[in-house]
Protein backbone atom coordinates (compact mmCIF):
# COMPACT_ATOMS: atom_id res chain seq x y z
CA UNK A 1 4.32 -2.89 15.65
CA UNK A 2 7.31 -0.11 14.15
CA UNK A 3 5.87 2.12 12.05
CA UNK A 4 7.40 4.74 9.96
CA UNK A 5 5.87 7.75 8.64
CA UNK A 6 7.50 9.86 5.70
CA UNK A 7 6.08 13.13 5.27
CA UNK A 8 6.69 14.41 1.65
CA UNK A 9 4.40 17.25 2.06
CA UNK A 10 0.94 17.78 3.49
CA UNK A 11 -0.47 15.52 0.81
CA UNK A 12 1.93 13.36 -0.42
CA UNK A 13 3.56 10.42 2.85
CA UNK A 14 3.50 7.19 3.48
CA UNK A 15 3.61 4.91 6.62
CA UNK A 16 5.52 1.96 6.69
CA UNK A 17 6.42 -1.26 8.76
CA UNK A 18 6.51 -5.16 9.40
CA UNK A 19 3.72 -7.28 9.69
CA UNK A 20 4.12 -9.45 12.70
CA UNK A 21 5.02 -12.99 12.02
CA UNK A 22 1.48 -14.18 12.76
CA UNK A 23 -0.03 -11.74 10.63
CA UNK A 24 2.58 -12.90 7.83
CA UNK A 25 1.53 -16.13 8.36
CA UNK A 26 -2.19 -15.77 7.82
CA UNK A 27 -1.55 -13.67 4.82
CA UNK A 28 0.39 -16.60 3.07
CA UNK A 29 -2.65 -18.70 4.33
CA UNK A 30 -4.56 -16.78 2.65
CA UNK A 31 -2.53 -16.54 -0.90
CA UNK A 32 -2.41 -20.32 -0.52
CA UNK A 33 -6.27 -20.34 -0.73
CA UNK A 34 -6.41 -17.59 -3.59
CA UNK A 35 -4.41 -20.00 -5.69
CA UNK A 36 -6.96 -22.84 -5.22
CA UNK A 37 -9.85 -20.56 -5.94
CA UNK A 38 -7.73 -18.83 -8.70
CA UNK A 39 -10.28 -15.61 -9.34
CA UNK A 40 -8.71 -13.24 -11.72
CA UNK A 41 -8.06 -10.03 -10.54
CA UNK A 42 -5.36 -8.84 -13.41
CA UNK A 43 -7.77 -7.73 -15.49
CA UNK A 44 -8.53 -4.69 -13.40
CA UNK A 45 -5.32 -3.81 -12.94
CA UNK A 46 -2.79 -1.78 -15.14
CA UNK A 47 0.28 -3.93 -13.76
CA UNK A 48 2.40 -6.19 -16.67
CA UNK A 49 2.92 -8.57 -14.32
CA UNK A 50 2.14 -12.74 -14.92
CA UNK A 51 -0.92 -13.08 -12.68
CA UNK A 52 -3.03 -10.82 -9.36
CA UNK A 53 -5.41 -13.17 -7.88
CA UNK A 54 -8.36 -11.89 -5.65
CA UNK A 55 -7.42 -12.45 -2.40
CA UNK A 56 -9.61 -12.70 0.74
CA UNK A 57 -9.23 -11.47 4.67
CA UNK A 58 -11.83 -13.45 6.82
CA UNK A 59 -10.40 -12.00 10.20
CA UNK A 60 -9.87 -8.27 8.38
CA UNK A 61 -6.50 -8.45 9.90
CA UNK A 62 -5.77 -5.35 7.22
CA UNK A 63 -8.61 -2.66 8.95
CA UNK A 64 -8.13 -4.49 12.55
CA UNK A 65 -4.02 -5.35 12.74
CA UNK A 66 -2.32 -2.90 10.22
CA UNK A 67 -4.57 0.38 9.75
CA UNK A 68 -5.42 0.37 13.93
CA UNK A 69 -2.10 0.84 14.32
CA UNK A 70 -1.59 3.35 12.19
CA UNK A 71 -3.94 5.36 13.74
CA UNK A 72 -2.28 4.36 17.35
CA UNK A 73 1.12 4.85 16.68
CA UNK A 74 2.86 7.93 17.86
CA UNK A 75 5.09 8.93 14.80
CA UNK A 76 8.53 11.23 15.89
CA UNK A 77 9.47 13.53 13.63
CA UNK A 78 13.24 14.69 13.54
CA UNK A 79 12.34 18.14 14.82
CA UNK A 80 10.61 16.20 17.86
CA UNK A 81 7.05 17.07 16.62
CA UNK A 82 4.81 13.98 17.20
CA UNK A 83 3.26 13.86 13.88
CA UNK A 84 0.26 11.13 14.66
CA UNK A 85 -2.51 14.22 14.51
CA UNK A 86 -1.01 14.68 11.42
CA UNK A 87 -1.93 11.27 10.00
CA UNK A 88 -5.47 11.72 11.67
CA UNK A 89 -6.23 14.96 10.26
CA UNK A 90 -5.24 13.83 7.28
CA UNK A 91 -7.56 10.53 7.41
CA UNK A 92 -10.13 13.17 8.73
CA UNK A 93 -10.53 15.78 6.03
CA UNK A 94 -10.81 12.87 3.34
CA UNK A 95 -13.76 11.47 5.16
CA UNK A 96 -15.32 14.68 5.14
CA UNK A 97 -14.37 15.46 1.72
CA UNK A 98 -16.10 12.59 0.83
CA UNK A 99 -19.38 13.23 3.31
CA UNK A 100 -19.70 16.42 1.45
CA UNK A 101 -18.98 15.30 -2.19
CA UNK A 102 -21.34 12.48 -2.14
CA UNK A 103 -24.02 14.58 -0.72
CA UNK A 104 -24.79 11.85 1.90
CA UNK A 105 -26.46 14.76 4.41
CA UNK A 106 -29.09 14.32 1.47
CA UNK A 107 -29.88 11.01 2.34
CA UNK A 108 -29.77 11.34 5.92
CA UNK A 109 -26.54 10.02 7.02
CA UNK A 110 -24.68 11.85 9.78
CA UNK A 111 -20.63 12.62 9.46
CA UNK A 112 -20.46 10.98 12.35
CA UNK A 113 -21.14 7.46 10.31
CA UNK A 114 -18.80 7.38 8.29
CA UNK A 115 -16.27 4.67 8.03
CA UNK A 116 -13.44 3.25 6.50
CA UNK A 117 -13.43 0.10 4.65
CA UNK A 118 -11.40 -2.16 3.01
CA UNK A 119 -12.78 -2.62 -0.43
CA UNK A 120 -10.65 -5.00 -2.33
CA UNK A 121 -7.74 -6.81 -1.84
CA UNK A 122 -5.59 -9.26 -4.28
CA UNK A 123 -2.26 -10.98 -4.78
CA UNK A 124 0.27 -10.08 -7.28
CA UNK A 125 3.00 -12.72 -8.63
CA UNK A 126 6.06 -11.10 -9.97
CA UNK A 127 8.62 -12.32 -12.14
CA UNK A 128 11.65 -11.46 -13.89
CA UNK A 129 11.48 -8.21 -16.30
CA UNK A 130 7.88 -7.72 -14.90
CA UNK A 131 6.77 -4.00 -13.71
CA UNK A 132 3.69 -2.54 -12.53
CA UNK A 133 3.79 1.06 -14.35
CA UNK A 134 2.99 4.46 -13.09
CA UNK A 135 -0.15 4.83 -11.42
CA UNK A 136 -2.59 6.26 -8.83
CA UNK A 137 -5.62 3.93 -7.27
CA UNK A 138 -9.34 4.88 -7.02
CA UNK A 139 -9.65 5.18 -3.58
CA UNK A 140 -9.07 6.74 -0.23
CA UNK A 141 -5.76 4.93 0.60
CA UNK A 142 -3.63 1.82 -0.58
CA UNK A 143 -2.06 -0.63 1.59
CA UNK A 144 0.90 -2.94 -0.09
CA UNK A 145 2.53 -5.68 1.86
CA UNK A 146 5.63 -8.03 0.28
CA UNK A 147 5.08 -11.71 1.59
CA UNK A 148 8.22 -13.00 -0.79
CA UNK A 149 11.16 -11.17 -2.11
CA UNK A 150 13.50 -13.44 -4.18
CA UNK A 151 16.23 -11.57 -4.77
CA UNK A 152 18.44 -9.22 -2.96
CA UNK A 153 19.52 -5.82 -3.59
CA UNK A 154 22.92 -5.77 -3.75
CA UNK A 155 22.53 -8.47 -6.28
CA UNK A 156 20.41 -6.00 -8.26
CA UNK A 157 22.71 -3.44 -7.65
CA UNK A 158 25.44 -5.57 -8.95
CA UNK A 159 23.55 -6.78 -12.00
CA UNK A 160 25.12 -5.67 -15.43
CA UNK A 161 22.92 -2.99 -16.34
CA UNK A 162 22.81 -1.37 -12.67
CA UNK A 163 26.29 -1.02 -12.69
CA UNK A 164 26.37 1.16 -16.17
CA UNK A 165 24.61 3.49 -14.14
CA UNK A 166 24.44 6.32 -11.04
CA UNK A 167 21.78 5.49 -9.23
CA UNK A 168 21.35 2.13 -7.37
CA UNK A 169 18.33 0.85 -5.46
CA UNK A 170 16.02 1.08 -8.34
CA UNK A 171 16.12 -2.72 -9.39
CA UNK A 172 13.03 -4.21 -7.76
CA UNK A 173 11.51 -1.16 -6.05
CA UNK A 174 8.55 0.64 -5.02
CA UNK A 175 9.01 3.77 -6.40
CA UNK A 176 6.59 7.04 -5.15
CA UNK A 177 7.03 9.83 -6.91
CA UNK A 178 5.67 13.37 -5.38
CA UNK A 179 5.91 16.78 -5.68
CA UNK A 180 2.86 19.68 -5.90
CA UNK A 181 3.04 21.22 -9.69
CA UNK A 182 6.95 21.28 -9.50
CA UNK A 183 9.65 18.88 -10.68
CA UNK A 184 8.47 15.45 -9.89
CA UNK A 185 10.82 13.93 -7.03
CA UNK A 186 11.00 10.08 -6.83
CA UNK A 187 11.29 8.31 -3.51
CA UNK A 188 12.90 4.50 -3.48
CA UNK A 189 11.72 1.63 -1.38
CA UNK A 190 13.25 -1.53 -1.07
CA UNK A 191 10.42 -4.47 -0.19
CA UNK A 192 11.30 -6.67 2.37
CA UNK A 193 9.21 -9.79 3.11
CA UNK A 194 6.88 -8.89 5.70
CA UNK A 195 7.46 -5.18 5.02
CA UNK A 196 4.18 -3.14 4.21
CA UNK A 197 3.56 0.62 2.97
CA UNK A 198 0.22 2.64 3.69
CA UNK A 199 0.06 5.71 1.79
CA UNK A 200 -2.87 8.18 -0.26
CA UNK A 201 -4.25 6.59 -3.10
CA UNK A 202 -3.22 9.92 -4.93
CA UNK A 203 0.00 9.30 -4.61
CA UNK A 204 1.73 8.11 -7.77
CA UNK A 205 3.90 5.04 -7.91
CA UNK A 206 6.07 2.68 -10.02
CA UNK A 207 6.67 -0.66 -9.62
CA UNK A 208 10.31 -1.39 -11.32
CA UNK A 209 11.32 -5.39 -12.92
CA UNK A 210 14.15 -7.45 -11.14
CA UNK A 211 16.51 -9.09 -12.94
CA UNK A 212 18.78 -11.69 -10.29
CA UNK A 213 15.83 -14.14 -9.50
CA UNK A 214 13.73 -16.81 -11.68
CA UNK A 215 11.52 -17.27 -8.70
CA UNK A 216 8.42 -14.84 -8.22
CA UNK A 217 8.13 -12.09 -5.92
CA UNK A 218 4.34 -11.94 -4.23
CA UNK A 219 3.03 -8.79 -2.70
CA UNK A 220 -0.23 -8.08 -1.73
CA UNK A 221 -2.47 -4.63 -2.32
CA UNK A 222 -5.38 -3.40 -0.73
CA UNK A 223 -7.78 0.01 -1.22
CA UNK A 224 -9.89 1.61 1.16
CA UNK A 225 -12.89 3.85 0.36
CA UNK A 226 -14.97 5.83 3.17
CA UNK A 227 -18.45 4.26 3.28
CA UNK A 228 -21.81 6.19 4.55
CA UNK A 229 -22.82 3.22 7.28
CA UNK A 230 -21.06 0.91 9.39
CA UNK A 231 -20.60 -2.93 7.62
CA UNK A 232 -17.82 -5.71 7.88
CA UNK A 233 -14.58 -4.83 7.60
CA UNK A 234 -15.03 -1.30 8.44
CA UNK A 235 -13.68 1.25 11.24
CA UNK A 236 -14.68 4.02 12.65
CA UNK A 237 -12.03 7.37 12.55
């Protein structure tokens, strides 16, 4: 697997990549069931979007195909830095932030048991004019994958109201939008079926409408907490 890592500051990144084509596969497997079970999930969500469907991961391909390799990749910075201890650290310090916040040495638990776990996952279907607006997640970190994209972005680009303007790209994006108590900087990405971010929960981030497709973009979002003892779906760090 490629990954990506984009280092905004020593808080603020994100990883990103492709799922391989079997992982895509069981993903849309999976969506296919969440229809037929249809359990809401928009109504914990801020997203004005038509419908987010709990969504489940039987083989926890998120903590064992996507996150393992984040932690395995070696990530090359343009100064020739190798910037993976970076992304550990960083994974490390919020474990231990949480050890200490929760108190856990109270109750006996060791920071060596701590883990990471995927704690909820759903489906969101997008449609025209739709937007998920500025927010932050309760967790850890966020995983997003795109398993459909229905437009393209030079067709948003060339859409009417795009081309009144001086900034292209934003049609359709993920937008993250950093910066530590100073003029908030945004940061486009275009999805890409099969494409998939990783990033702090902290981090803030828009979701902006397309307007060149009637068909309904699906992406899928996932959070991660740090729990005190070892259960399913979890990894050690």
């Amino acid at each position: 697997m490629k990954l990506s890592l984009t280092l905004f500051n020593d808080k603020e990144w994100f990883v990103s990549g492709m799922l391989s084509p079997d992982t895509l596969k069981y993903f849309n497997n999976q969506i296919e069931i969440a229809k037929e079970e249809n359990i809401d999930y928009k109504s914990r969500l801020i997203g004005q979007i038509s419908s987010s469907l709990t969504l489940r991961d039987p083989e926890d391909r998120v903590i064992n195909k996507v996150f393992r390799e984040i932690l395995n990749c070696r990530y090359e910075h343009k100064g020739g830095r190798d910037l993976a201890p970076f992304v550990q650290a960083y994974i490390d310090a919020r474990m231990s932030e949480f050890y200490v916040r929760e108190s856990l040495s109270d109750w006996g638990v060791t920071d060596s048991n701590i883990t990471l776990k995927n704690t909820s996952l759903w489906v969101n279907f997008q449609r025209k004019y739709e937007y998920n607006p500025a927010h932050t997640h309760p967790a850890l970190f966020t995983f997003v994958a795109w398993t459909k994209v229905p437009f393209t972005m030079e067709n948003e680009n060339n859409h009417e109201l795009a081309r009144k303007t001086n900034q292209k790209n934003i049609n359709g994006a993920l937008n993250f939008i950093y910066g530590n108590g100073g003029q908030p900087t945004p940061h486009y990405v275009t999805p890409e079926e099969g494409g998939f971010v990783f990033f702090p929960s902290s981090l803030m981030h828009v979701v902006y409408p397309f307007y060149t497709s009637d068909d309904e973009r699906i992406s899928i979002s996932g959070n991660f907490h740090a729990v005190p003892v070892k259960t399913d779906s979890t990894l050690k760090v």
